[in-house]
Protein backbone atom coordinates (compact mmCIF):
# COMPACT_ATOMS: atom_id res chain seq x y z
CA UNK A 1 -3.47 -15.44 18.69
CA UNK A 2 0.24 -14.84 17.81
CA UNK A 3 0.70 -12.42 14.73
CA UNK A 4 3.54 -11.76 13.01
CA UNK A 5 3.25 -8.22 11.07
CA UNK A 6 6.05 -7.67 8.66
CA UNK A 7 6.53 -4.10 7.71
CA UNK A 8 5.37 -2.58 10.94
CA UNK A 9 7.28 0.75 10.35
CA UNK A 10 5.03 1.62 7.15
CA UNK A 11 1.72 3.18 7.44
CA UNK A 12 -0.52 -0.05 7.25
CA UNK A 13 1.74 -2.39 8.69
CA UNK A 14 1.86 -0.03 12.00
CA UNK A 15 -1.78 0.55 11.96
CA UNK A 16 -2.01 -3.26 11.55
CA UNK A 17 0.08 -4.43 14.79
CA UNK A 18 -1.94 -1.35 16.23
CA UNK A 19 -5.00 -2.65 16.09
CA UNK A 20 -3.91 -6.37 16.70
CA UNK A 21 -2.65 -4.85 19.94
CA UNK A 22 -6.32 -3.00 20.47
CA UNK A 23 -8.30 -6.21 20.18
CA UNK A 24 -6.07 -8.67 22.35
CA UNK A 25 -3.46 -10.15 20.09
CA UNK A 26 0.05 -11.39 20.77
CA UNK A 27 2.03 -9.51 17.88
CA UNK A 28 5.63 -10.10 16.94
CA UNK A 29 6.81 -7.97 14.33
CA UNK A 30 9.91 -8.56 12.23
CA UNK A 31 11.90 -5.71 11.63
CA UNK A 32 15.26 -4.65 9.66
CA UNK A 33 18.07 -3.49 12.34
CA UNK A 34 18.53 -0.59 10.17
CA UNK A 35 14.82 0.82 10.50
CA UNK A 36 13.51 3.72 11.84
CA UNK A 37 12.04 2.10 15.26
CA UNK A 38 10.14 5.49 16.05
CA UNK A 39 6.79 3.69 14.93
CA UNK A 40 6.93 0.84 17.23
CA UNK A 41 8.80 2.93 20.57
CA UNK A 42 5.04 3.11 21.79
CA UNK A 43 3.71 -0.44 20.85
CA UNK A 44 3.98 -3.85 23.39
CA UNK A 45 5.34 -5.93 20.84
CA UNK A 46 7.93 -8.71 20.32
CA UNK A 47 10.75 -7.28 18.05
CA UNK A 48 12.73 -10.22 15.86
CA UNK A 49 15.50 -8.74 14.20
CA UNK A 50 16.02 -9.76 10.39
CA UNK A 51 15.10 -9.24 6.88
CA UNK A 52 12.63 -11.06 4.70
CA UNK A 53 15.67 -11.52 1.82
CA UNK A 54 16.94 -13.88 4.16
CA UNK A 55 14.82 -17.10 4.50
CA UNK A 56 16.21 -18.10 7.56
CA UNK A 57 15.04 -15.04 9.48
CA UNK A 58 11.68 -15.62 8.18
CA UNK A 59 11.69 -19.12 9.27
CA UNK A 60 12.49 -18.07 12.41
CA UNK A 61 10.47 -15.25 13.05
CA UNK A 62 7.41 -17.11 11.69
CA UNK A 63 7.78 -20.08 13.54
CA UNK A 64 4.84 -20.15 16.61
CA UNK A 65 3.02 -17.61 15.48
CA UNK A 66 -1.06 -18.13 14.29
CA UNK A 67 -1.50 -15.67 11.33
CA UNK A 68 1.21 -13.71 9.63
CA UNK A 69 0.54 -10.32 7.96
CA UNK A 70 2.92 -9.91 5.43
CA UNK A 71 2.44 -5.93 4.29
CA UNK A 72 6.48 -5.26 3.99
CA UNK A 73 7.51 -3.85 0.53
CA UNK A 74 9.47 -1.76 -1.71
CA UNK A 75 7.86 0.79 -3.79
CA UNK A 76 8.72 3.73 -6.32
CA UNK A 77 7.05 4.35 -8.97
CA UNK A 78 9.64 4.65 -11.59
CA UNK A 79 11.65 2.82 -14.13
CA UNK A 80 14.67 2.15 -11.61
CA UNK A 81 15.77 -0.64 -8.54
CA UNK A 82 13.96 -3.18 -10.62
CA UNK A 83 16.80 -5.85 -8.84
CA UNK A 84 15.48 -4.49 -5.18
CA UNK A 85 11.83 -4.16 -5.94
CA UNK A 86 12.14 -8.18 -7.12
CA UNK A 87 14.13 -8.67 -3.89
CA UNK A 88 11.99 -7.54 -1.71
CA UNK A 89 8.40 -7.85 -3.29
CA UNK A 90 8.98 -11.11 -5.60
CA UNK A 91 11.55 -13.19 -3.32
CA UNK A 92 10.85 -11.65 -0.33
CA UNK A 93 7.06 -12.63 -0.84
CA UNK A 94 8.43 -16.18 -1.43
CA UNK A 95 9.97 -16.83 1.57
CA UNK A 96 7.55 -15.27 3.42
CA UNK A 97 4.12 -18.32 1.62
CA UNK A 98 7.24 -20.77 2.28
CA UNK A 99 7.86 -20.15 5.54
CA UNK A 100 4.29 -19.99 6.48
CA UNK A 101 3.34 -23.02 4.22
CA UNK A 102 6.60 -25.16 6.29
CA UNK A 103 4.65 -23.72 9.53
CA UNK A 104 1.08 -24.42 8.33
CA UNK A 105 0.14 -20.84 9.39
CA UNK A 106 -2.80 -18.74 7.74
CA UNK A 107 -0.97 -16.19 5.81
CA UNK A 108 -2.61 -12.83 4.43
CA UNK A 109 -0.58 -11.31 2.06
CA UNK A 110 -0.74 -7.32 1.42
CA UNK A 111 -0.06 -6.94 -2.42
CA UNK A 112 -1.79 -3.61 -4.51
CA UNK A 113 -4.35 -2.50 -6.81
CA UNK A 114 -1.52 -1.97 -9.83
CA UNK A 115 -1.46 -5.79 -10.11
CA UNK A 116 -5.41 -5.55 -11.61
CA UNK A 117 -6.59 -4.06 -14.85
CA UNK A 118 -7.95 -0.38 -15.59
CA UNK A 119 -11.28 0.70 -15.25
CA UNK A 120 -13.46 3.34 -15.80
CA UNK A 121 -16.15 5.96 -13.32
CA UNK A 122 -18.47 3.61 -14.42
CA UNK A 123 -17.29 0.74 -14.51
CA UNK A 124 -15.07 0.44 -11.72
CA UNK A 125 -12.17 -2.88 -11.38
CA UNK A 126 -12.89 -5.65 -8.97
CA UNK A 127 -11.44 -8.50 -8.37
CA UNK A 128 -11.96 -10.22 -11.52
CA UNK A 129 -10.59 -7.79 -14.02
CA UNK A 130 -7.84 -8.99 -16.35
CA UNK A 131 -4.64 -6.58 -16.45
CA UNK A 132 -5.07 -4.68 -19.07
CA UNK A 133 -4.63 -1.06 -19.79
CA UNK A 134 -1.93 -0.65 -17.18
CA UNK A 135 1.67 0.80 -16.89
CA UNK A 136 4.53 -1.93 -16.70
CA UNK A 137 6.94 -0.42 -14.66
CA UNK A 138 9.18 -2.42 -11.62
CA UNK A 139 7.12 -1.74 -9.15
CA UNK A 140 3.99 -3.31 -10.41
CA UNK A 141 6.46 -6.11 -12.42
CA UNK A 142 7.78 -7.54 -8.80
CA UNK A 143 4.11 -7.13 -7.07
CA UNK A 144 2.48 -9.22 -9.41
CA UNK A 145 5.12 -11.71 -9.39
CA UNK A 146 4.77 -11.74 -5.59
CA UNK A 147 1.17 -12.42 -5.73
CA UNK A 148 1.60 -15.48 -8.36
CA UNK A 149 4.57 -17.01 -5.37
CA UNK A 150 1.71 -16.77 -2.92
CA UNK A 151 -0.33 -18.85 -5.13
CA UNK A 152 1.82 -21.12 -6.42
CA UNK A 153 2.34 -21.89 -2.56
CA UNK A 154 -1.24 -22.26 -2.06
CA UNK A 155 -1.33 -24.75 -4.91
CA UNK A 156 1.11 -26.83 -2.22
CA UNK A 157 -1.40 -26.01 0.79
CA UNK A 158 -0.46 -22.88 1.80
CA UNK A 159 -3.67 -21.74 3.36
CA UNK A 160 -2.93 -17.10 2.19
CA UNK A 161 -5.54 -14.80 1.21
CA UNK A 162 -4.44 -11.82 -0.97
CA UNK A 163 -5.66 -8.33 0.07
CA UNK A 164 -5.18 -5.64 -2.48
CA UNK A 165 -5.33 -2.08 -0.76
CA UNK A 166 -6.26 1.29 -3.19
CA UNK A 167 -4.58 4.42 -2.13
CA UNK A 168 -4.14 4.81 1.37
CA UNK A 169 -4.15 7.83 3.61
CA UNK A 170 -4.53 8.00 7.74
CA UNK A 171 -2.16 8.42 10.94
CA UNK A 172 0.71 6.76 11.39
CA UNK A 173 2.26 7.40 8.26
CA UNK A 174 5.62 8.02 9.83
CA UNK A 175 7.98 8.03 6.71
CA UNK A 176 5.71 9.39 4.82
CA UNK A 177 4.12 7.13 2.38
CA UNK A 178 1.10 7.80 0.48
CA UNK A 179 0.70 10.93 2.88
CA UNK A 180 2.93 13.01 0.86
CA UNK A 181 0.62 13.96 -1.70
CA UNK A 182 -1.32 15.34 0.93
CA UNK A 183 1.49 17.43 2.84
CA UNK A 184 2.18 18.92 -0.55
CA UNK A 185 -1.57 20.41 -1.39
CA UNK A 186 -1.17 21.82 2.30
CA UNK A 187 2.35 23.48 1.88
CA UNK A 188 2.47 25.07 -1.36
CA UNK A 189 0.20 26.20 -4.28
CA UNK A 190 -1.22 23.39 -6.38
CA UNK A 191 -2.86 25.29 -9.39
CA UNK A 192 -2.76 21.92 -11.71
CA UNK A 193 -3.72 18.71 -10.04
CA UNK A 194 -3.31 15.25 -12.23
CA UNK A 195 -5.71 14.48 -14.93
CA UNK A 196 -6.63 10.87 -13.67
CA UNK A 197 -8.57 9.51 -10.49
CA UNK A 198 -8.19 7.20 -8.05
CA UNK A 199 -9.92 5.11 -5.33
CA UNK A 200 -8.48 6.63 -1.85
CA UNK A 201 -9.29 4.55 1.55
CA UNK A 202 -8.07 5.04 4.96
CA UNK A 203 -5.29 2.87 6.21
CA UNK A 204 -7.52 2.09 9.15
CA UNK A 205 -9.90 0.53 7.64
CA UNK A 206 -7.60 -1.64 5.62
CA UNK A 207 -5.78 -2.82 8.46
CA UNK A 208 -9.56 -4.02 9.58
CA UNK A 209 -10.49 -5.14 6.76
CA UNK A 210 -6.70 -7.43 7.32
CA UNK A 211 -7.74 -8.52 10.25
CA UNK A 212 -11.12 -10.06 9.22
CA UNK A 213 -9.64 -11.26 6.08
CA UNK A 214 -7.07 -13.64 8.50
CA UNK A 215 -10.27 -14.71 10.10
CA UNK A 216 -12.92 -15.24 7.26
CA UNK A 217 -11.27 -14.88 3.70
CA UNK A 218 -11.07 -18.00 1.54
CA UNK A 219 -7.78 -19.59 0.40
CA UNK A 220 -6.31 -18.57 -2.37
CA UNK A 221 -8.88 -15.28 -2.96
CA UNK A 222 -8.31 -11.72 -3.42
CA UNK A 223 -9.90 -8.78 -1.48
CA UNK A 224 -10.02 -5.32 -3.03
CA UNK A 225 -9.55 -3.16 0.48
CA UNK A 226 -10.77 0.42 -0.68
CA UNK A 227 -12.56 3.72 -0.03
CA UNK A 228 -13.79 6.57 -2.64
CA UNK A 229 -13.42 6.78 -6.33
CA UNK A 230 -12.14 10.55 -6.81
CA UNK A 231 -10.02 12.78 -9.43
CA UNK A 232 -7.24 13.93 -8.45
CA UNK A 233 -8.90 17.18 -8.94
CA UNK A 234 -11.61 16.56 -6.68
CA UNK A 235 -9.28 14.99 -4.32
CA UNK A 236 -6.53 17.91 -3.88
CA UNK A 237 -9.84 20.26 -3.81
CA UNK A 238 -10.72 18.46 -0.59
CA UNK A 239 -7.06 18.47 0.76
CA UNK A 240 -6.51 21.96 0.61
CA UNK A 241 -10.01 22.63 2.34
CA UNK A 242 -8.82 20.08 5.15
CA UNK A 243 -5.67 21.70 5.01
CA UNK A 244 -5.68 25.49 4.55
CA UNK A 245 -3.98 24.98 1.13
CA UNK A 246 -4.73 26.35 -2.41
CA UNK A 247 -7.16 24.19 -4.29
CA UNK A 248 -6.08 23.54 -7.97
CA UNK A 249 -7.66 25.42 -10.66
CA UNK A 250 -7.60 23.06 -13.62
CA UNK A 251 -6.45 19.52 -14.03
CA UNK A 252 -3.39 19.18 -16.11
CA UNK A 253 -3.80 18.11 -20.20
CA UNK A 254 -1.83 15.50 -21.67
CA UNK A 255 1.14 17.56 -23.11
CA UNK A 256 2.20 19.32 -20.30
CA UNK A 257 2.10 15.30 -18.22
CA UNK A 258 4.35 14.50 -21.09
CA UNK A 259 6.86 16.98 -21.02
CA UNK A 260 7.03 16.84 -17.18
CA UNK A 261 7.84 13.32 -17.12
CA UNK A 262 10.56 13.78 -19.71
CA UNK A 263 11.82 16.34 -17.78
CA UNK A 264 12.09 14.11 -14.98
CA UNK A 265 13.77 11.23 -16.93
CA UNK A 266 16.29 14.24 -17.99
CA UNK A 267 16.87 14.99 -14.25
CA UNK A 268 17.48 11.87 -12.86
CA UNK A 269 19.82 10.93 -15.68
CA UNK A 270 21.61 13.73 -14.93
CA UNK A 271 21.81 13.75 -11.38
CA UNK A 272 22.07 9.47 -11.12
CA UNK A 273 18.77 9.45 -9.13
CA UNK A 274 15.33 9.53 -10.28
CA UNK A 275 12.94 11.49 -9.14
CA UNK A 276 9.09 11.25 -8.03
CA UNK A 277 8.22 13.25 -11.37
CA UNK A 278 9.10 10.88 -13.98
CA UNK A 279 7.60 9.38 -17.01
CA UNK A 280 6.24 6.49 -14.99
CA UNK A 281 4.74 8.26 -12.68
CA UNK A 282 2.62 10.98 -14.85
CA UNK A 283 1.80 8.24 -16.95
CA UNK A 284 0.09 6.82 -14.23
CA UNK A 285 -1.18 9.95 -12.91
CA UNK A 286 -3.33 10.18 -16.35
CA UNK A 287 -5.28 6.69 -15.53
CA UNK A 288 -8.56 6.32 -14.30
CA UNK A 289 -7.60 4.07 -11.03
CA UNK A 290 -11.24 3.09 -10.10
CA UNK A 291 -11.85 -0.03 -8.32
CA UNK A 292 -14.34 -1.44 -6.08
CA UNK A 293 -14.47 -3.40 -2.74
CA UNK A 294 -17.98 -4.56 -2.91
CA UNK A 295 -16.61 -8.41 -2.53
CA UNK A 296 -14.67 -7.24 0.70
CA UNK A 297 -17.94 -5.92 1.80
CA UNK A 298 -20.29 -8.59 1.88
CA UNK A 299 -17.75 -11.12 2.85
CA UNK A 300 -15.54 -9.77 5.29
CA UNK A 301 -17.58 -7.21 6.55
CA UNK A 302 -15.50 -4.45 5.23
CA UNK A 303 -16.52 -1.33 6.28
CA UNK A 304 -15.42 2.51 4.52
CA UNK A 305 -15.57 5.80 6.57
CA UNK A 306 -16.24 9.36 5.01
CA UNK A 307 -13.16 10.62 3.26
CA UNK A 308 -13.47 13.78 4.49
CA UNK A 309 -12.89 12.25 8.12
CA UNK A 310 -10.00 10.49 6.69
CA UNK A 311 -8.34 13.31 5.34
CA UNK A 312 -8.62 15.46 8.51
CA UNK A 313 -7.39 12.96 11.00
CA UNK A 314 -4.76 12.08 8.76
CA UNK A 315 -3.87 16.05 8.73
CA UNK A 316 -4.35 16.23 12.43
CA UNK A 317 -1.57 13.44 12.74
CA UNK A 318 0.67 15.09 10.73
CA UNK A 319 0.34 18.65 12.93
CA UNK A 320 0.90 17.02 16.00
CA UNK A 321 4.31 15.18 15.02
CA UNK A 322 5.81 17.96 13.52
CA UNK A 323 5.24 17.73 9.71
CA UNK A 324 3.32 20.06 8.71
């Protein structure tokens, strides 16, 4: 098979052509001229040039292939670049279903849990949930609209599954990503962790799980690719054993989330930037982000590892290149 990978310089893209390499695949990964091409210096892979704004570099990089794995995006979790998060996650998503609908390949299209409803510890979101109880914020205003492009193109006979990954940790994680939270338990006292949870999953797996969806997932369906449900607290209690950092002591109430995410807003209006800590962001922090992948389970043979193995490899990476 011929695979085209799209984001192959973020942590599940790479893993992705990684593993498409491992099992025998022909990948072909399309990739900005102004990336970081440190991820893919290792990787026997056909490099196409271009962006997925333009729809004439899709076209072309799309063209022959069998499958494409469309996992490129933009994401902050903010209130700002709502014009580059719809470029990128809204239009760029449409090109990409077009492109692959025009080629009458199988697409499989990486979108996120934020596009599905809130749940609870016990009653975790699957697939089904409406979206309710979340924060509207760009981000998760240009992934949704992304996902309804892929199935509007499906409605035309695009033949795309939709895979929606929880939070993901493992190697790889070059820029970093999602890995961040965990560098910062390791390097520096974290007495108040978040008052929320969420569902954390190894990237790994995902890009597995990926894999089987391009082979056995049903047009026009949705696969939760996830882990373990976890607080924060629990979570950054487990980093900081992994890591040699200080656990946190008490999970933070909802004033003090409040008046850090002000503070934030304050910042970045100051400064013309915003920054990670805004009122987005603890807002989300607070919600119970609880999902799970039983339907990826029994139909594509999804499968989860420990966390705890996660975690350390993930860690492991990071020594060895110099991060941590």
């Amino acid at each position: 098979m011929t695979v085209l990978v799209t984001g192959s310089t973020g942590l599940l893209g790479n893993n992705v052509a990684r593993i498409l390499i491992e099992t025998g695949h022909h990948v072909r990964l399309l990739v900005r001229q102004q990336a970081d091409f440190r991820p893919l210096a290792d990787l026997d892979v056909d490099i196409v040039t271009g962006d997925i704004r333009n729809q004439v570099d899709v076209q072309q990089a799309v063209d022959g292939c069998d499958w494409v794995i469309h996992s490129a995006g933009y994401v902050h979790i903010g209130w700002s670049n709502s014009d580059l998060h719809n470029e990128i996650n809204a239009k760029g998503t449409d090109h990409v279903a077009a492109a692959c609908r025009h080629a009458g390949v199988k697409m499989v299209h990486v979108s996120t849990v934020d596009t599905l409803g809130i749940g609870s510890w016990d009653s975790p979101v699957d697939e089904r949930s409406t979206f309710d109880g979340h924060i509207i914020y760009p981000y998760v205003v240009s992934k949704r609209a992304g996902e309804q492009n892929v199935q509007n193109h499906v409605e035309k006979g695009l033949n795309a599954v939709i895979v929606n990954p929880t939070f993901m940790l493992g190697p790889w994680d070059w820029k970093p990503s999602s890995g961040r939270m965990l560098l910062r338990v390791a390097a520096r006292p974290t007495p108040i962790a978040p008052s929320g949870g969420n569902n954390f999953c190894d990237a790994r797996d995902v890009a597995r799980g990926i894999l089987s969806a391009a082979k056995r997932g049903q047009t026009g369906r949705r696969y939760i690719l996830g882990g373990h449900n976890h607080s924060y607290f629990d979570a950054w209690k487990l980093f900081a054993k992994v890591t040699g950092g200080r656990p946190p002591r008490m999970s933070a109430g909802p004033l003090m989330q409040l008046i850090a995410g002000r503070a934030g807003d304050l910042w970045g209006y100051l400064c013309g930037k915003e920054p990670e800590v805004n009122s987005a962001s603890t807002a989300i922090a607070r919600l119970p982000h609880y999902f799970t992948c039983d339907r990826a389970i029994r139909e594509l043979d999804y499968q989860v590892r420990p966390l705890h193995q996660t975690v350390s490899d993930t860690w492991r990476w990071f020594v060895d290149q110099g991060y941590a």
